[in-house]
PDB file of N, CA and C in Angstrom:
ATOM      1  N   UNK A   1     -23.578 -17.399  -6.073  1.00  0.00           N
ATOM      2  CA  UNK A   1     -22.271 -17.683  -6.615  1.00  0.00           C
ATOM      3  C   UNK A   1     -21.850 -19.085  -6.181  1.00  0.00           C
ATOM      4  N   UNK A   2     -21.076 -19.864  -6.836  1.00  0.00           N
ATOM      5  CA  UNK A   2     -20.720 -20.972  -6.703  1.00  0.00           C
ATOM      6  C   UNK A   2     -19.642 -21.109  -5.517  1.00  0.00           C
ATOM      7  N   UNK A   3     -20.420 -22.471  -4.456  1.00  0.00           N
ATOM      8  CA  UNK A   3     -19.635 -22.515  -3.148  1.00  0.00           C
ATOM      9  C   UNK A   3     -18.062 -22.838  -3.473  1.00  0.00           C
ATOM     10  N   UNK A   4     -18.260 -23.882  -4.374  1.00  0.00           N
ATOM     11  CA  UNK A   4     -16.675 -24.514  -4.782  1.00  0.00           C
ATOM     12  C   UNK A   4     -15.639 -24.062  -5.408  1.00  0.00           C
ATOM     13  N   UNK A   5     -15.936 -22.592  -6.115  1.00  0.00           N
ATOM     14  CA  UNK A   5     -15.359 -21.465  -7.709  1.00  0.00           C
ATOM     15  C   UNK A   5     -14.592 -20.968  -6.178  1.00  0.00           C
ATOM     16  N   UNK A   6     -13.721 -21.048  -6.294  1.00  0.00           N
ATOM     17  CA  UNK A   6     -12.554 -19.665  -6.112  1.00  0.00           C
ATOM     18  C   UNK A   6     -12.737 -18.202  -6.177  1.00  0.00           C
ATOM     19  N   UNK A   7     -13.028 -17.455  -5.645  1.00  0.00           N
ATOM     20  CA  UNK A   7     -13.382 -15.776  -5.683  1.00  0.00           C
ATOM     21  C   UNK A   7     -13.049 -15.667  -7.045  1.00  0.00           C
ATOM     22  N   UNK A   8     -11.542 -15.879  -7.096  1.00  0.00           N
ATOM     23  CA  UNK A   8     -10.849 -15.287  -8.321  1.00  0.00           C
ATOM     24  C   UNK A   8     -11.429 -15.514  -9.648  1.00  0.00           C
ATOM     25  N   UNK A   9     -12.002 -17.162  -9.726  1.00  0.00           N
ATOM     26  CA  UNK A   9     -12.496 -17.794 -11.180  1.00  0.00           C
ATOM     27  C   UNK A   9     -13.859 -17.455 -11.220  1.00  0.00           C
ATOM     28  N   UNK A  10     -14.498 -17.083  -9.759  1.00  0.00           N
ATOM     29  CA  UNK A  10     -15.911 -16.675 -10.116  1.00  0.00           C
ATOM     30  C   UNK A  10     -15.926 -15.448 -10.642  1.00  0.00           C
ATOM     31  N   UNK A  11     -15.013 -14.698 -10.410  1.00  0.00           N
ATOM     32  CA  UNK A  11     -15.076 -13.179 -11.001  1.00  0.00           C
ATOM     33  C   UNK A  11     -15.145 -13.184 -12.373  1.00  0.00           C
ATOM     34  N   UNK A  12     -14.119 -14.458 -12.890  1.00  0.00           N
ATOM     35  CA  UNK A  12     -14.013 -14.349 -14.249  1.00  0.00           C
ATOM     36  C   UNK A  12     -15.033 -14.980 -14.888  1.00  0.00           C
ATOM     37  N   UNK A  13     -16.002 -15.925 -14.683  1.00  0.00           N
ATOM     38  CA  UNK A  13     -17.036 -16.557 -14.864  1.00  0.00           C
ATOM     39  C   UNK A  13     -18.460 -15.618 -14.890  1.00  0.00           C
ATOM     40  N   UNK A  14     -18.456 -14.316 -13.688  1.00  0.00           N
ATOM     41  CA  UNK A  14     -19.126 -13.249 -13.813  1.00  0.00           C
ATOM     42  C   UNK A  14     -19.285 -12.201 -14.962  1.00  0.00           C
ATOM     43  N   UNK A  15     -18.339 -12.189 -15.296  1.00  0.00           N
ATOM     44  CA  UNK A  15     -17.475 -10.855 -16.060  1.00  0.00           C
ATOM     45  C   UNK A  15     -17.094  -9.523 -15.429  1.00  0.00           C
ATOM     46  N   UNK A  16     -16.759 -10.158 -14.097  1.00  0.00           N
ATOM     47  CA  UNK A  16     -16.136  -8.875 -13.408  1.00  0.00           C
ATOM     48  C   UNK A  16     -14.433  -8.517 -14.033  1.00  0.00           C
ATOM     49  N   UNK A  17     -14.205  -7.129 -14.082  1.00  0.00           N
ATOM     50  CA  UNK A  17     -12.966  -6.765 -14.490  1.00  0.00           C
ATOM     51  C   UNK A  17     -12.353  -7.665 -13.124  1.00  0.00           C
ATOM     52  N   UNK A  18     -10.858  -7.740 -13.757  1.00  0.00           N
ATOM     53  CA  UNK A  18      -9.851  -8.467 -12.952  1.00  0.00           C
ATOM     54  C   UNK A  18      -8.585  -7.603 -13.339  1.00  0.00           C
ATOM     55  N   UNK A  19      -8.089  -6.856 -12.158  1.00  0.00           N
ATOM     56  CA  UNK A  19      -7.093  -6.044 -11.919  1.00  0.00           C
ATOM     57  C   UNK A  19      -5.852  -6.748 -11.937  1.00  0.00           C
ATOM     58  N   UNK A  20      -4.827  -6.425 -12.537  1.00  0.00           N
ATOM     59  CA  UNK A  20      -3.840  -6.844 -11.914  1.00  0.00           C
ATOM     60  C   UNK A  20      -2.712  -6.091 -11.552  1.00  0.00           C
ATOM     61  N   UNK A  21      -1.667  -6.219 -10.644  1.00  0.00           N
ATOM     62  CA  UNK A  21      -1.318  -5.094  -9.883  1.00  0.00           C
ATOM     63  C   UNK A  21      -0.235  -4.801 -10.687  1.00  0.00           C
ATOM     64  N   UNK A  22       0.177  -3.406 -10.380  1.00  0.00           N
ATOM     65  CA  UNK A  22       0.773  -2.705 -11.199  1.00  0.00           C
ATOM     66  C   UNK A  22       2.379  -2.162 -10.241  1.00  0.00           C
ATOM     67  N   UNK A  23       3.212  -2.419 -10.713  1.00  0.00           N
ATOM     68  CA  UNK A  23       4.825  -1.747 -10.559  1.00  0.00           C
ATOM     69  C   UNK A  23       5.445  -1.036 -11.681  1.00  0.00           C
ATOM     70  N   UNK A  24       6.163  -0.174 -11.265  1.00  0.00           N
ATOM     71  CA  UNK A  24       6.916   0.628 -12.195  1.00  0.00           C
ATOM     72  C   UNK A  24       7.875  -0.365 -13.328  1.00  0.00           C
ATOM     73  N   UNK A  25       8.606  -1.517 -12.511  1.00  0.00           N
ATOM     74  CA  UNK A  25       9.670  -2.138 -13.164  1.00  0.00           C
ATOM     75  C   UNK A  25       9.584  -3.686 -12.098  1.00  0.00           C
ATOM     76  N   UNK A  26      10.500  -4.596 -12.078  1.00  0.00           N
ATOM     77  CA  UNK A  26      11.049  -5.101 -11.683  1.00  0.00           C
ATOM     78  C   UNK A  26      11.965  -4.913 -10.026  1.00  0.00           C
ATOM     79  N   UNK A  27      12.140  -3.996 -10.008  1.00  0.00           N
ATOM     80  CA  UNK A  27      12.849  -3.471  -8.604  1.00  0.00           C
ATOM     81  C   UNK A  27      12.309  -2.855  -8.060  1.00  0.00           C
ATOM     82  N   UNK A  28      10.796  -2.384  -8.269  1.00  0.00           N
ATOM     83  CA  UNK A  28       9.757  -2.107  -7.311  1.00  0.00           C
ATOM     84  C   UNK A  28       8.688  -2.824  -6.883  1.00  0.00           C
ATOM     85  N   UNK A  29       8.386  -3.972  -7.581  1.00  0.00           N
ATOM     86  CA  UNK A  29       7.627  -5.281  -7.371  1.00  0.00           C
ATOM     87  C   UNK A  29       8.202  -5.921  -6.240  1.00  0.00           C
ATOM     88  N   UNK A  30       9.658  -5.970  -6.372  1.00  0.00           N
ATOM     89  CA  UNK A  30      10.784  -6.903  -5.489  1.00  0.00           C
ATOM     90  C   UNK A  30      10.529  -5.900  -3.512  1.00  0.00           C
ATOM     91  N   UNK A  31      10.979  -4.789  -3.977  1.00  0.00           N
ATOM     92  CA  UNK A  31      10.786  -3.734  -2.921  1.00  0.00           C
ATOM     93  C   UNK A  31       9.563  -3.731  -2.143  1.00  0.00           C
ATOM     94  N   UNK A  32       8.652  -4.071  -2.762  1.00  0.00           N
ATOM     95  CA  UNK A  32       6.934  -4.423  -2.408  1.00  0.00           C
ATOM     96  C   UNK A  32       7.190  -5.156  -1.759  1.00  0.00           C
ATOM     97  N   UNK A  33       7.766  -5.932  -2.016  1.00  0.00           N
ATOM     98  CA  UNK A  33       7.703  -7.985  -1.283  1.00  0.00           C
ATOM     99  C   UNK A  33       7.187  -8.987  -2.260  1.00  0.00           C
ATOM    100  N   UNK A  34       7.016  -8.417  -3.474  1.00  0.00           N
ATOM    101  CA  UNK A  34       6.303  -9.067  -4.579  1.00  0.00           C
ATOM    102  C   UNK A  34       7.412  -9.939  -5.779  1.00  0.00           C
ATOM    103  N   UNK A  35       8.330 -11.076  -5.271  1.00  0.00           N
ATOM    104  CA  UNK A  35       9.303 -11.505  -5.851  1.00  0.00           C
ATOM    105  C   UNK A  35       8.652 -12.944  -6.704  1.00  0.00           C
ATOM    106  N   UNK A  36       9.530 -12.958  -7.623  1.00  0.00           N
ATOM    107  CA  UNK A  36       8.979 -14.369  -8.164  1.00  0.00           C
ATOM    108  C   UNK A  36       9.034 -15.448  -7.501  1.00  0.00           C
ATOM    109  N   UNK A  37      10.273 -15.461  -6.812  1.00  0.00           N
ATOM    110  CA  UNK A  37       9.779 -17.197  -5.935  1.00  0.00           C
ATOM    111  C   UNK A  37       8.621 -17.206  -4.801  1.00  0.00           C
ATOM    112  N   UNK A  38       8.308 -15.464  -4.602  1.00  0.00           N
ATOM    113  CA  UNK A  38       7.341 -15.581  -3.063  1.00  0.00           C
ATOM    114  C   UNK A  38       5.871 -16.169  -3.996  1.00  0.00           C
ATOM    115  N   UNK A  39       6.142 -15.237  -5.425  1.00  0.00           N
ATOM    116  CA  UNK A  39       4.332 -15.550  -6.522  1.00  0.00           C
ATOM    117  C   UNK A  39       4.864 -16.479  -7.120  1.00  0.00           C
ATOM    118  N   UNK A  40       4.913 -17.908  -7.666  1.00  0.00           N
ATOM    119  CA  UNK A  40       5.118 -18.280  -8.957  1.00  0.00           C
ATOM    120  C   UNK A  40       3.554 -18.386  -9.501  1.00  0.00           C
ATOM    121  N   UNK A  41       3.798 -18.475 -10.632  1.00  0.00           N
ATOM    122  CA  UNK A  41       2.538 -18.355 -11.955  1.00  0.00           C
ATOM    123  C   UNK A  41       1.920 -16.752 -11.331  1.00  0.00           C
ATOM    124  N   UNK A  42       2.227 -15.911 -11.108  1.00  0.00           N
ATOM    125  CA  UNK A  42       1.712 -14.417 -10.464  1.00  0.00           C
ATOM    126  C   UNK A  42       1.948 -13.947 -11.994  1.00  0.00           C
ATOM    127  N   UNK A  43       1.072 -13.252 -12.568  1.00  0.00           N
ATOM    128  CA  UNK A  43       0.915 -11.897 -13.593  1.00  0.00           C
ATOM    129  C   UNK A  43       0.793 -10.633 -12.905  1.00  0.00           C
ATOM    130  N   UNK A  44       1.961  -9.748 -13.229  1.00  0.00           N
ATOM    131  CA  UNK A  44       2.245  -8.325 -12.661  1.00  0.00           C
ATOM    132  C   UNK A  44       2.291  -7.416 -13.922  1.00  0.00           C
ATOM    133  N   UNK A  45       1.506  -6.310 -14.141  1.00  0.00           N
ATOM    134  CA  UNK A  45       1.977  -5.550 -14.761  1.00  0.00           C
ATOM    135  C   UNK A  45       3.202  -4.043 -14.656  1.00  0.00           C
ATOM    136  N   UNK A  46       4.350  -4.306 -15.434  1.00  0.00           N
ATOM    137  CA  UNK A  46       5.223  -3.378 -15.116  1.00  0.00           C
ATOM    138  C   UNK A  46       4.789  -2.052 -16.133  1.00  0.00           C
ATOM    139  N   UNK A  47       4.979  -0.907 -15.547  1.00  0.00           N
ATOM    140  CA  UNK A  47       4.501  -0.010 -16.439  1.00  0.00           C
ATOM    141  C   UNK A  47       5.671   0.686 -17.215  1.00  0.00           C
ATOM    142  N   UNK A  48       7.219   0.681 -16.734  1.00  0.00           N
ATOM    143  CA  UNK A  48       8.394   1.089 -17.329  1.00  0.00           C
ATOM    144  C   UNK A  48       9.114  -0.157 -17.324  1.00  0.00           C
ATOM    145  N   UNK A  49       9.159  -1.295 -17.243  1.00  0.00           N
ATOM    146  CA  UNK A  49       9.830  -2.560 -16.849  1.00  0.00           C
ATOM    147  C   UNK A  49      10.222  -3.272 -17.865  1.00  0.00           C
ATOM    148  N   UNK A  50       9.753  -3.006 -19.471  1.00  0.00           N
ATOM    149  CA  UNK A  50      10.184  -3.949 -20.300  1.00  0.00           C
ATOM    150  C   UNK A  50      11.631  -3.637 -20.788  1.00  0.00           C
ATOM    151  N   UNK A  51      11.603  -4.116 -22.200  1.00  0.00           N
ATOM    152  CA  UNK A  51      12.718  -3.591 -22.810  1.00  0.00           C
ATOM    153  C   UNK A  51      12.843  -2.099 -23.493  1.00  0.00           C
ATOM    154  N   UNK A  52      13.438  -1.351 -23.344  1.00  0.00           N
ATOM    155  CA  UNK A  52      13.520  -0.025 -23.738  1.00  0.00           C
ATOM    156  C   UNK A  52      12.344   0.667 -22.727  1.00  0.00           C
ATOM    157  N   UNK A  53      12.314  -0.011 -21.975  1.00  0.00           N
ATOM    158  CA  UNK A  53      11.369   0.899 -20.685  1.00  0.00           C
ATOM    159  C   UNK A  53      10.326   1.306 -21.045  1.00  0.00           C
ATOM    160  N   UNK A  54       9.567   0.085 -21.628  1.00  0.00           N
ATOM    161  CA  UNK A  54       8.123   0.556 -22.205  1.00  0.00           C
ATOM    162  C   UNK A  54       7.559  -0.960 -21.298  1.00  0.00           C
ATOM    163  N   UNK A  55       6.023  -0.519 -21.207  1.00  0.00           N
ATOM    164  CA  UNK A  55       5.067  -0.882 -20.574  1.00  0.00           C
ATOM    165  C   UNK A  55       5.096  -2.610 -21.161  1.00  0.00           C
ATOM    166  N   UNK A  56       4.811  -3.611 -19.955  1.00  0.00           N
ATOM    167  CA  UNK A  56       5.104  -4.811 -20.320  1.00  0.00           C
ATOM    168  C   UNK A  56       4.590  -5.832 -19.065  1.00  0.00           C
ATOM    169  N   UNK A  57       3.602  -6.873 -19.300  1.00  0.00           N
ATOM    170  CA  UNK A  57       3.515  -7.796 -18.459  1.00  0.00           C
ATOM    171  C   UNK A  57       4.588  -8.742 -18.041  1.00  0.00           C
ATOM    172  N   UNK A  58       4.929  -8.973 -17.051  1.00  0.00           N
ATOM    173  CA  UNK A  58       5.389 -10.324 -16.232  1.00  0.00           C
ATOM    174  C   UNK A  58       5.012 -11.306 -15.661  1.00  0.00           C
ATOM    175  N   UNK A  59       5.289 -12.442 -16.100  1.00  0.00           N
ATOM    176  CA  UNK A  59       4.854 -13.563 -15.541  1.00  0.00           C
ATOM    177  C   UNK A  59       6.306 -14.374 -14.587  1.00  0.00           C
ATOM    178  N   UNK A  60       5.770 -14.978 -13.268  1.00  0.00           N
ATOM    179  CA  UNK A  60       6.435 -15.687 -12.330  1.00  0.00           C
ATOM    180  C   UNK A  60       6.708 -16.757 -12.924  1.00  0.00           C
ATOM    181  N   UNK A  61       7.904 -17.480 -13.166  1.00  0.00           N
ATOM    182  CA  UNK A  61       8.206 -18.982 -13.004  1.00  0.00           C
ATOM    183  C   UNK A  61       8.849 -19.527 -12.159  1.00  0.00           C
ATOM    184  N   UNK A  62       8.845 -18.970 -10.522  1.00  0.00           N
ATOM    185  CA  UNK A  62       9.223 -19.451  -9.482  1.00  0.00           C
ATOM    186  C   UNK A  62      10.626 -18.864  -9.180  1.00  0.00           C
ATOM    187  N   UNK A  63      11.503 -18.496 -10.570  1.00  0.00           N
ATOM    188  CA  UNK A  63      12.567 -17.833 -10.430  1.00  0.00           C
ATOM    189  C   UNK A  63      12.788 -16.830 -10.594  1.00  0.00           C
ATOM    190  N   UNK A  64      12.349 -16.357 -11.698  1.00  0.00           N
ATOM    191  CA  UNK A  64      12.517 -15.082 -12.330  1.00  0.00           C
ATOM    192  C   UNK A  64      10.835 -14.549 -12.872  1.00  0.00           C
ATOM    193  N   UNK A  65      11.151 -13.161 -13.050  1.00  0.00           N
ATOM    194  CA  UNK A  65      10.181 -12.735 -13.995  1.00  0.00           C
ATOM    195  C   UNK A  65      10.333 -12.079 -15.456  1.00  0.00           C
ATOM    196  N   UNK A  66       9.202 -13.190 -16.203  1.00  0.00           N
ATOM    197  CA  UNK A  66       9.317 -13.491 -17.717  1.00  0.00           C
ATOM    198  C   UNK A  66       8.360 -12.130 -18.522  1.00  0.00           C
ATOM    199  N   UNK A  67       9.553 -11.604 -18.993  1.00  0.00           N
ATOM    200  CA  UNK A  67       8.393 -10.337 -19.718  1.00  0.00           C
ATOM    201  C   UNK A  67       7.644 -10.503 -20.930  1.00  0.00           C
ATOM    202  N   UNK A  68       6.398 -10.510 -20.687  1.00  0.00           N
ATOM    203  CA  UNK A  68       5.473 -10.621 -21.912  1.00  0.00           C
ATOM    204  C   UNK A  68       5.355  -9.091 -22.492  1.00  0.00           C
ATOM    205  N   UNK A  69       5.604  -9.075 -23.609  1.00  0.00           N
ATOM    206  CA  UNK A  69       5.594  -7.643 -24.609  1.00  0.00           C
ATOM    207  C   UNK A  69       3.872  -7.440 -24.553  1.00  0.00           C
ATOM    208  N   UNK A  70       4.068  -6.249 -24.681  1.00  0.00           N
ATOM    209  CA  UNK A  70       2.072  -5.749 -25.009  1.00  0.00           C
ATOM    210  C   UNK A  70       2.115  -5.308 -26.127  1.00  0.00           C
ATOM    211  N   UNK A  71       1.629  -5.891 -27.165  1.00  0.00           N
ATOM    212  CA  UNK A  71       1.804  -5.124 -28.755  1.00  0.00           C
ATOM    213  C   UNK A  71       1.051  -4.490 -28.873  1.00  0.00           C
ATOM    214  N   UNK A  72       0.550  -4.429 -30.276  1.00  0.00           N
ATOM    215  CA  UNK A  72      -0.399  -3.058 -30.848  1.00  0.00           C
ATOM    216  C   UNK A  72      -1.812  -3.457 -30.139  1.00  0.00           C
ATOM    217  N   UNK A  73      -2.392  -2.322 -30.425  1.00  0.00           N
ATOM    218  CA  UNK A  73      -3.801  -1.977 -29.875  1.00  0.00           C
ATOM    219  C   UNK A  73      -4.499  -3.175 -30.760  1.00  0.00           C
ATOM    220  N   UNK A  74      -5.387  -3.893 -29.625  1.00  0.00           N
ATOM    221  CA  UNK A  74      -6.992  -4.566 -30.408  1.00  0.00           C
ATOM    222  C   UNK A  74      -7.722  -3.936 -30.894  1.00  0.00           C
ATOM    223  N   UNK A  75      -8.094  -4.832 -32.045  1.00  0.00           N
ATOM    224  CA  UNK A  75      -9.030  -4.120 -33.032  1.00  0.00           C
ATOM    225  C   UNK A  75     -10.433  -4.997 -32.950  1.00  0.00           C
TER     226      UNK A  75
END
């Protein structure tokens, strides 16, 4: 494996799955210790956290966390 790759980018360069961690919402990420200014650029997946309390990624911008919608299934 490459001395200079980052664990993280060699994984993805491997094709190892890459987890990313999972909270109920927003106020259990925070409760973790997992806040946006402690991660910025951090991807969290919330599993009740979006709008209408359906399943939804977040992304850190140092302040807040930005909810990315998960749409329909890949085809």
């Amino acid at each position: 494996m490459g001395k200079d790759i980052p664990r993280g980018l060699e994984k993805i360069r491997t094709g190892e799955q890459i987890q990313i961690p999972t909270f109920t919402n927003v106020a259990a990420a925070t409760a973790a210790g997992v806040t946006a200014a402690k991660f910025p650029r951090r991807i969290i997946h919330l599993s009740a956290g979006g709008t209408g309390a359906v399943a939804c990624l977040a992304i850190s911008d140092g302040t807040n966390w930005k909810q990315v919608a998960i749409g329909a299934n890949a085809i």
